[in-house]
Protein backbone atom coordinates (compact mmCIF):
# COMPACT_ATOMS: atom_id res chain seq x y z
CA UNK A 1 -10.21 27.73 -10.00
CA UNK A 2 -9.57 25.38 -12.87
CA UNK A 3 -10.73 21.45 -12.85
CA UNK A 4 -8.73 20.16 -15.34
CA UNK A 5 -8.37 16.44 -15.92
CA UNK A 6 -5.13 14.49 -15.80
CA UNK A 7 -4.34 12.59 -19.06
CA UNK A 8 -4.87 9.28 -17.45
CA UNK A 9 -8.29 10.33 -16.13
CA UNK A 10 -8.69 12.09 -19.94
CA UNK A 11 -7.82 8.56 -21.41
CA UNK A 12 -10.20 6.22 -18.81
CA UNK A 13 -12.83 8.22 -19.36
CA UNK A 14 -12.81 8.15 -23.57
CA UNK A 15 -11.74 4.74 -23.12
CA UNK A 16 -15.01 3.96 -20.95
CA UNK A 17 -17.03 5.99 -23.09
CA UNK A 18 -15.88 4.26 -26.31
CA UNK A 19 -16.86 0.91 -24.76
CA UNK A 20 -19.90 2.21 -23.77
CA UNK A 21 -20.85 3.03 -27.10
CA UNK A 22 -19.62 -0.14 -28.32
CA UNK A 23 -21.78 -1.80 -26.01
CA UNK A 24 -24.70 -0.52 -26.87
CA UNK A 25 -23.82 -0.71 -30.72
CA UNK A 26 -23.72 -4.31 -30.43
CA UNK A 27 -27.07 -4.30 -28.14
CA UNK A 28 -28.85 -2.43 -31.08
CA UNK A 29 -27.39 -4.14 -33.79
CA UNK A 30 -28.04 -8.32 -32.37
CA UNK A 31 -32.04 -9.20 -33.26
CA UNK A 32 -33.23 -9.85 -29.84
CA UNK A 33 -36.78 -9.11 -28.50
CA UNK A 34 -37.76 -6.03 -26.95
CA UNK A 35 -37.25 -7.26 -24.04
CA UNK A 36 -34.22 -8.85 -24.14
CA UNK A 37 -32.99 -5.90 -25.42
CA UNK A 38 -34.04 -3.86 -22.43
CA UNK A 39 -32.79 -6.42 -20.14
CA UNK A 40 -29.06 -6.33 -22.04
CA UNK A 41 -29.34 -2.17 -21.82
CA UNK A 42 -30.06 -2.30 -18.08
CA UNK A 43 -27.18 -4.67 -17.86
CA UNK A 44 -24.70 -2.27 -19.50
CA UNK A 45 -26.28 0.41 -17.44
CA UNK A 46 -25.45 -1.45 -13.62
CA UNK A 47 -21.97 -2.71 -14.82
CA UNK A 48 -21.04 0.94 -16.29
CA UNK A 49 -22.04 2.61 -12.93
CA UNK A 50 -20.32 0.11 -10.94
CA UNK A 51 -17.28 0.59 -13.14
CA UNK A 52 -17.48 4.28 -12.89
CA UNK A 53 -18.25 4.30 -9.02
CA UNK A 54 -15.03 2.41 -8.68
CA UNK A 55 -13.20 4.98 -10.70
CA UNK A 56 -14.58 7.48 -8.50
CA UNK A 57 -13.22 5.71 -5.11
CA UNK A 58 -10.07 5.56 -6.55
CA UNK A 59 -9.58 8.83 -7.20
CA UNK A 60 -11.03 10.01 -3.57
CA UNK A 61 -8.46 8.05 -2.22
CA UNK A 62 -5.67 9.14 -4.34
CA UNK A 63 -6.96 12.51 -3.24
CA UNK A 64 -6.84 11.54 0.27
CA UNK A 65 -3.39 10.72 0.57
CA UNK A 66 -2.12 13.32 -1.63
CA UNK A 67 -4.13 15.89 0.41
CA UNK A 68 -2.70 14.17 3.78
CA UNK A 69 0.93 14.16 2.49
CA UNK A 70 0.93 17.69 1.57
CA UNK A 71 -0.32 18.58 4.95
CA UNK A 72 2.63 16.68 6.72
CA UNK A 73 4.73 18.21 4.49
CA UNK A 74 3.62 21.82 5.20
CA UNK A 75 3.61 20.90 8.94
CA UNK A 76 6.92 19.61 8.65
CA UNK A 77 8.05 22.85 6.59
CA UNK A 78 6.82 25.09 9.45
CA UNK A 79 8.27 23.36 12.47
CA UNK A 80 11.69 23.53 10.91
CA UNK A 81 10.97 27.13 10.19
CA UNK A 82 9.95 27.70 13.89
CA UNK A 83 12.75 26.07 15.17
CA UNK A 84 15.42 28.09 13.01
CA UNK A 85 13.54 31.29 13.81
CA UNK A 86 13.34 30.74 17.60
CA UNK A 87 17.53 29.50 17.15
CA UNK A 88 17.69 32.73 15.87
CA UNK A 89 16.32 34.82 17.96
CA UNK A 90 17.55 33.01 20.91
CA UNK A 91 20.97 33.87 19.44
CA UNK A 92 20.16 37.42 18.67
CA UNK A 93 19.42 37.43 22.85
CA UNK A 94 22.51 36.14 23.80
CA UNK A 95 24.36 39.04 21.96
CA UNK A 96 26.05 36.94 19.48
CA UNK A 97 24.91 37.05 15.65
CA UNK A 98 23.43 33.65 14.43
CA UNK A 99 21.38 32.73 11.58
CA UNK A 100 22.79 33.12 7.74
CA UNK A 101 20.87 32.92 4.80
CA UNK A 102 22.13 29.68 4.24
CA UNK A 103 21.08 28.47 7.39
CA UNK A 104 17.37 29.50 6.96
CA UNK A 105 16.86 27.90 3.93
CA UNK A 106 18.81 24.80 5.10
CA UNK A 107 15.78 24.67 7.56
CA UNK A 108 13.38 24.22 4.26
């Protein structure tokens, strides 16, 4: 099974790691105390995880709805495929012929 990354995902994710790294450039670089330094890390820490954590409810709900759409579309799929099949057969009982190739995938 293969978990490969969209290229909007692949683009969010360098562009949140490139700010990242910014960030913390810029923390390094300003003469602060120790402490204030620690203070502006632990910042950039609480804002990146609430920025990823939002990036990660987004996609669960994309995933949601894509999974739930492809369900009602299967479902869909199969009850027009049981109804053509039992047309079918319920032809094939009444001794006439019913049911092209046409017709079957018109059902799809």
């Amino acid at each position: 099974m293969s978990h490969e990354m969209s290229p909007r995902s692949t683009a969010v994710l360098t562009f949140l790691g490139g700010a990242a790294i910014g960030a913390i450039l810029v923390a390094l670089t300003t003469p602060k105390r120790g402490s204030e330094l620690c203070d502006d890390l632990r910042s950039l820490g609480r804002r990146l995880r609430g920025k990823a954590s939002a990036l990660l409810d987004e996609a669960e709900d994309t995933w949601d709805d894509l999974k739930d759409e492809a369900v009602d579309e299967v479902k869909s799929a199969s009850r027009k495929v049981r109804s053509k099949a039992r047309e079918m057969a319920s032809g094939r009982e009444d001794g006439r012929r019913s049911g092209s190739d046409e017709e079957l995938s018109g059902a799809v």
